[in-house]
Protein backbone atom coordinates (compact mmCIF):
# COMPACT_ATOMS: atom_id res chain seq x y z
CA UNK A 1 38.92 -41.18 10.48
CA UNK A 2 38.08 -39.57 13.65
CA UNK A 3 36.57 -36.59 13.65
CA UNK A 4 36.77 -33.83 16.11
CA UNK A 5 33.27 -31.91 17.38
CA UNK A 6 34.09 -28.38 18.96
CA UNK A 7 32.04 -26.52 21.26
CA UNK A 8 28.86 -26.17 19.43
CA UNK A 9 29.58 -27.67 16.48
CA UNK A 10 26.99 -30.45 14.90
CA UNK A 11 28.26 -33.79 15.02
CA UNK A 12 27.48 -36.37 12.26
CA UNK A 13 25.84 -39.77 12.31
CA UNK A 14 27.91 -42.66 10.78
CA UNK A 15 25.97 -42.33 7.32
CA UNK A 16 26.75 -38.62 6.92
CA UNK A 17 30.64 -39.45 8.52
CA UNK A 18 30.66 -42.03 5.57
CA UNK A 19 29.96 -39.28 3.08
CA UNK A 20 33.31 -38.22 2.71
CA UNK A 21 34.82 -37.35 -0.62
CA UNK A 22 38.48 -37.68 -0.54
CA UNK A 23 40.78 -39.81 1.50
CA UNK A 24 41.98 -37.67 4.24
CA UNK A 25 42.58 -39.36 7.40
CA UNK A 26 43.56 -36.26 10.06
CA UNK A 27 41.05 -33.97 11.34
CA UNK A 28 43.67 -31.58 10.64
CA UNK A 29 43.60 -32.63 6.89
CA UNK A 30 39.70 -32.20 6.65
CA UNK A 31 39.79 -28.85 7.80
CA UNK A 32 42.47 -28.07 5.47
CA UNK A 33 40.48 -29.45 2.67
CA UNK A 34 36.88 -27.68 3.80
CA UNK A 35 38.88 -24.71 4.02
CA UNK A 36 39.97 -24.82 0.46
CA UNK A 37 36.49 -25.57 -1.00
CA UNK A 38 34.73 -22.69 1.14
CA UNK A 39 37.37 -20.25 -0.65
CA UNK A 40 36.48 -21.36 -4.10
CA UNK A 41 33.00 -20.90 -3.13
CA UNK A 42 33.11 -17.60 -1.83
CA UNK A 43 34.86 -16.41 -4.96
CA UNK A 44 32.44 -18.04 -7.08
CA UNK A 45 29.58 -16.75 -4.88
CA UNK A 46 30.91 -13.01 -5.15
CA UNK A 47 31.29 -13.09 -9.12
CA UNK A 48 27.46 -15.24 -9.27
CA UNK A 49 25.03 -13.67 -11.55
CA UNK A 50 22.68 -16.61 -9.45
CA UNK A 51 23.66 -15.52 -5.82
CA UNK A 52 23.24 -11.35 -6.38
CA UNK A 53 19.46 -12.02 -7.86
CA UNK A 54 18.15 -15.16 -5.96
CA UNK A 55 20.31 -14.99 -3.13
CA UNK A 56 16.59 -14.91 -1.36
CA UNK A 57 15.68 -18.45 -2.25
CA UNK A 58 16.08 -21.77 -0.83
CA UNK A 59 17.60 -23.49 -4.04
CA UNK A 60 19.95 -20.70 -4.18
CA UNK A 61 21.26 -21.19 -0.03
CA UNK A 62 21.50 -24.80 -1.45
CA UNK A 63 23.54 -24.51 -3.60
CA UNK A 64 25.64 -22.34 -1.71
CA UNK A 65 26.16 -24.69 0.67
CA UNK A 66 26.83 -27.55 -2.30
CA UNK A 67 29.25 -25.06 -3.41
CA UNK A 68 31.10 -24.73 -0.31
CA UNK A 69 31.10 -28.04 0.45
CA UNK A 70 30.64 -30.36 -2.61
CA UNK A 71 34.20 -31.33 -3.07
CA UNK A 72 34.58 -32.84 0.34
CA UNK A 73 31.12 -33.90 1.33
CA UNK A 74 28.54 -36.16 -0.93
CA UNK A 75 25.50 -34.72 1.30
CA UNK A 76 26.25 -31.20 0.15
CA UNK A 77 23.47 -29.03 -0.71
CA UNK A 78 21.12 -31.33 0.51
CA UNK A 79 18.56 -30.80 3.59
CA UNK A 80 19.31 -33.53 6.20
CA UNK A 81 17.87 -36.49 6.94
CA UNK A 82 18.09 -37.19 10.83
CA UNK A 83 17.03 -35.08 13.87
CA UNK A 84 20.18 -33.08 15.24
CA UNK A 85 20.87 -31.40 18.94
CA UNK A 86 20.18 -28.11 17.62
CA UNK A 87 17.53 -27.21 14.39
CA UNK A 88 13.70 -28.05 13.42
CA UNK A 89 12.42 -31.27 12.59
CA UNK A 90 14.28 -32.54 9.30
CA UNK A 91 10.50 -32.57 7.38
CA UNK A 92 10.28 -28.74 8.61
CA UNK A 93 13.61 -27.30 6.82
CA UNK A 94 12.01 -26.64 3.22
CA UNK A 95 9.35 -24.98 5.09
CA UNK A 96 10.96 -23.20 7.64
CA UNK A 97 13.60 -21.97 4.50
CA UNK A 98 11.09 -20.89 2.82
CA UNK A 99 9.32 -18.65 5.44
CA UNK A 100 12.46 -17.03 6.38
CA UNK A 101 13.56 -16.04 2.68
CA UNK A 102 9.98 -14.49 2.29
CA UNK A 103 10.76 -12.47 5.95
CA UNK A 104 13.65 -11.07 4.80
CA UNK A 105 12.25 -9.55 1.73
CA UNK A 106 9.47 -8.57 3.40
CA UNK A 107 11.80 -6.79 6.04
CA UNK A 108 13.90 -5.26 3.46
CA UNK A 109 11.19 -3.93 1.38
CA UNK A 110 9.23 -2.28 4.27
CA UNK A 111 12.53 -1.19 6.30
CA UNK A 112 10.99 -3.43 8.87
CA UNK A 113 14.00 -3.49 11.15
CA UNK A 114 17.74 -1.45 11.24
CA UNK A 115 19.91 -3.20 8.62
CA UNK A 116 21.87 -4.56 11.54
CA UNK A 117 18.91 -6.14 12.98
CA UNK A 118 18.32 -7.64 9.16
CA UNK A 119 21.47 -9.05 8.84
CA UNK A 120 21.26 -10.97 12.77
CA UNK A 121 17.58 -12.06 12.33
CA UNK A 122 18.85 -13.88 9.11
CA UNK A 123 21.69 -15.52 10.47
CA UNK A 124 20.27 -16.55 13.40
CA UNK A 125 16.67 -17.85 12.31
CA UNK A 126 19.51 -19.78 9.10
CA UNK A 127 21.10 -21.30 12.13
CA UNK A 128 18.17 -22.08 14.32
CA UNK A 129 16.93 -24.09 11.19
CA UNK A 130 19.79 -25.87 10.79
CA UNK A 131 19.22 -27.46 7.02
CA UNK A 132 22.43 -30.02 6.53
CA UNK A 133 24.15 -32.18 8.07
CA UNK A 134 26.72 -29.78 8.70
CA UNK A 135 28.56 -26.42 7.96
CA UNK A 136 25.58 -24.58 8.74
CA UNK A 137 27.80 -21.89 11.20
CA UNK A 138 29.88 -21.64 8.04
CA UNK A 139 27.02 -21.88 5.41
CA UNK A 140 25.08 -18.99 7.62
CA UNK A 141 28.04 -16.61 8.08
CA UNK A 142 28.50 -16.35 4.44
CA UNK A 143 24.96 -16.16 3.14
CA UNK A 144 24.44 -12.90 5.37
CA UNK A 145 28.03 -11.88 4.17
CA UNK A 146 26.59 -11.99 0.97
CA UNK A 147 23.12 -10.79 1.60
CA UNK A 148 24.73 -7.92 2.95
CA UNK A 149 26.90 -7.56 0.22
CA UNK A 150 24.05 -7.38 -2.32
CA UNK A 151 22.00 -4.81 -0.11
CA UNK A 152 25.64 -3.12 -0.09
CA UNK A 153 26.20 -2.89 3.89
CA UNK A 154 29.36 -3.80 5.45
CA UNK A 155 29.73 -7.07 6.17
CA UNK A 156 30.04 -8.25 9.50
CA UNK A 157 33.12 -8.17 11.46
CA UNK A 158 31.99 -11.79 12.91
CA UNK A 159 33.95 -10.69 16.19
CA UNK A 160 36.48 -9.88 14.70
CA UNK A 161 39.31 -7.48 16.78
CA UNK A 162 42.97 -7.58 17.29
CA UNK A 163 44.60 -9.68 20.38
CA UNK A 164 41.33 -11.74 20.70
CA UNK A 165 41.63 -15.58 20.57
CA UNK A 166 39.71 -17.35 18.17
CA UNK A 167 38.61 -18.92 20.85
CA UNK A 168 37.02 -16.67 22.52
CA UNK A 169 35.54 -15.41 19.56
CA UNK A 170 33.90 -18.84 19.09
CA UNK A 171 32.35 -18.73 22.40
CA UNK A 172 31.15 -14.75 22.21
CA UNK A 173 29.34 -16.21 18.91
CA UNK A 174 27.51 -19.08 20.30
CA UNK A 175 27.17 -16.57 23.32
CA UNK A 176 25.30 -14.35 21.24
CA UNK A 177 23.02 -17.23 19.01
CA UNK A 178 22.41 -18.71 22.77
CA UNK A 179 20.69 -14.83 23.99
CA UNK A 180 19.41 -14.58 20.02
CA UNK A 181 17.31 -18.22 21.33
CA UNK A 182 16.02 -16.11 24.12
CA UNK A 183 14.57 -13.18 22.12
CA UNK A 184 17.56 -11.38 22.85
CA UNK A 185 19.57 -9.96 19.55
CA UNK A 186 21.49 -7.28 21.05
CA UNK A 187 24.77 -9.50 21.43
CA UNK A 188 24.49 -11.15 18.08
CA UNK A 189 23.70 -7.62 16.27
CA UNK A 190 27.08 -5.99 18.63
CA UNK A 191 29.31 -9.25 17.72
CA UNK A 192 28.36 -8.80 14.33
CA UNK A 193 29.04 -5.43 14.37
CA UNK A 194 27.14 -3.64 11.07
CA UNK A 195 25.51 -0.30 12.62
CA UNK A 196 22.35 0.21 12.93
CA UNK A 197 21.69 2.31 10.24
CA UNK A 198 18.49 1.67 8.56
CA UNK A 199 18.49 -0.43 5.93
């Protein structure tokens, strides 16, 4: 199978492309099938007794992502391996995990930052990590769906509005994660749009 890379997406090495579960041979197919196994994730992760309580903690993002990918990818759940164009050194990720789930309750606890400003540090520092293979867009959207869930915020509108391509959406996101490299939130925080309310 061939598989298709899209403007910012991660591609994989011929190991982790050799990882697939079923036998799908369309990119079309894949996407169908990833789509499917993110839904039964995020209804598992809404009901989890796991994800409301530890939502916070490496193994817990793990699993997530083994959840929303485990039916189609053997490498699910599990920190990569190799060196990709975008995320720390692989030997960094438990570390780097770990320091950002201790931020974030440290944040929350102290009001440290706007909720909105929370939610866009989180995502972006998941992203800049980069911990698998791949699905980490994916994997990052829905952890700070969730953690704003469990701090009850409203979740992000992810760029969400009517008459805009998802296209265009695609490229105001990495847009915004490009200015979030520089120091520069404002354009993740607006594309996410949660107000700033404090936390």
């Amino acid at each position: 199978m061939t598989f298709e890379n899209p403007d910012g997406a991660t591609p994989l090495d011929l190991d982790e492309a050799g990882a697939l579960i079923p036998s799908l041979s369309t990119q079309a197919e894949l996407n169908e099938f990833e789509f499917l196994n993110i839904a039964e994730a995020i209804d598992w992760a809404e009901r989890s007794r796991k994800i409301k309580a530890d939502l916070l903690r490496p193994d817990t993002l793990r699993l997530l992502h083994k959840r929303m990918f485990g039916r189609t990818w053997r490498w699910a759940g599990q920190y990569r391996t190799t060196q990709k164009s975008i995320g720390v050194e692989a030997f960094r990720i438990s570390t780097e995990l770990l320091n950002l789930t201790e931020d974030v309750k440290c944040w929350l606890e102290f009001g440290s930052y706007p909720r909105g400003e929370i939610a866009a540090r989180f995502h972006h520092r998941l992203v800049v990590i980069h911990p698998f293979p791949n699905g980490n867009g994916r994997h990052a959207r829905l952890a700070t769906d969730l953690l704003c869930e469990r701090e009850r915020w409203p979740r992000s509108l992810w760029g969400a509005a009517e008459g805009v391509e998802p296209g265009e959406v695609r490229s105001r996101y990495l847009d915004s994660l490009r200015q979030a490299d520089r120091h520069d939130l404002s354009a993740l925080i607006s594309f996410m749009g949660i107000d700033p309310a404090p936390g």
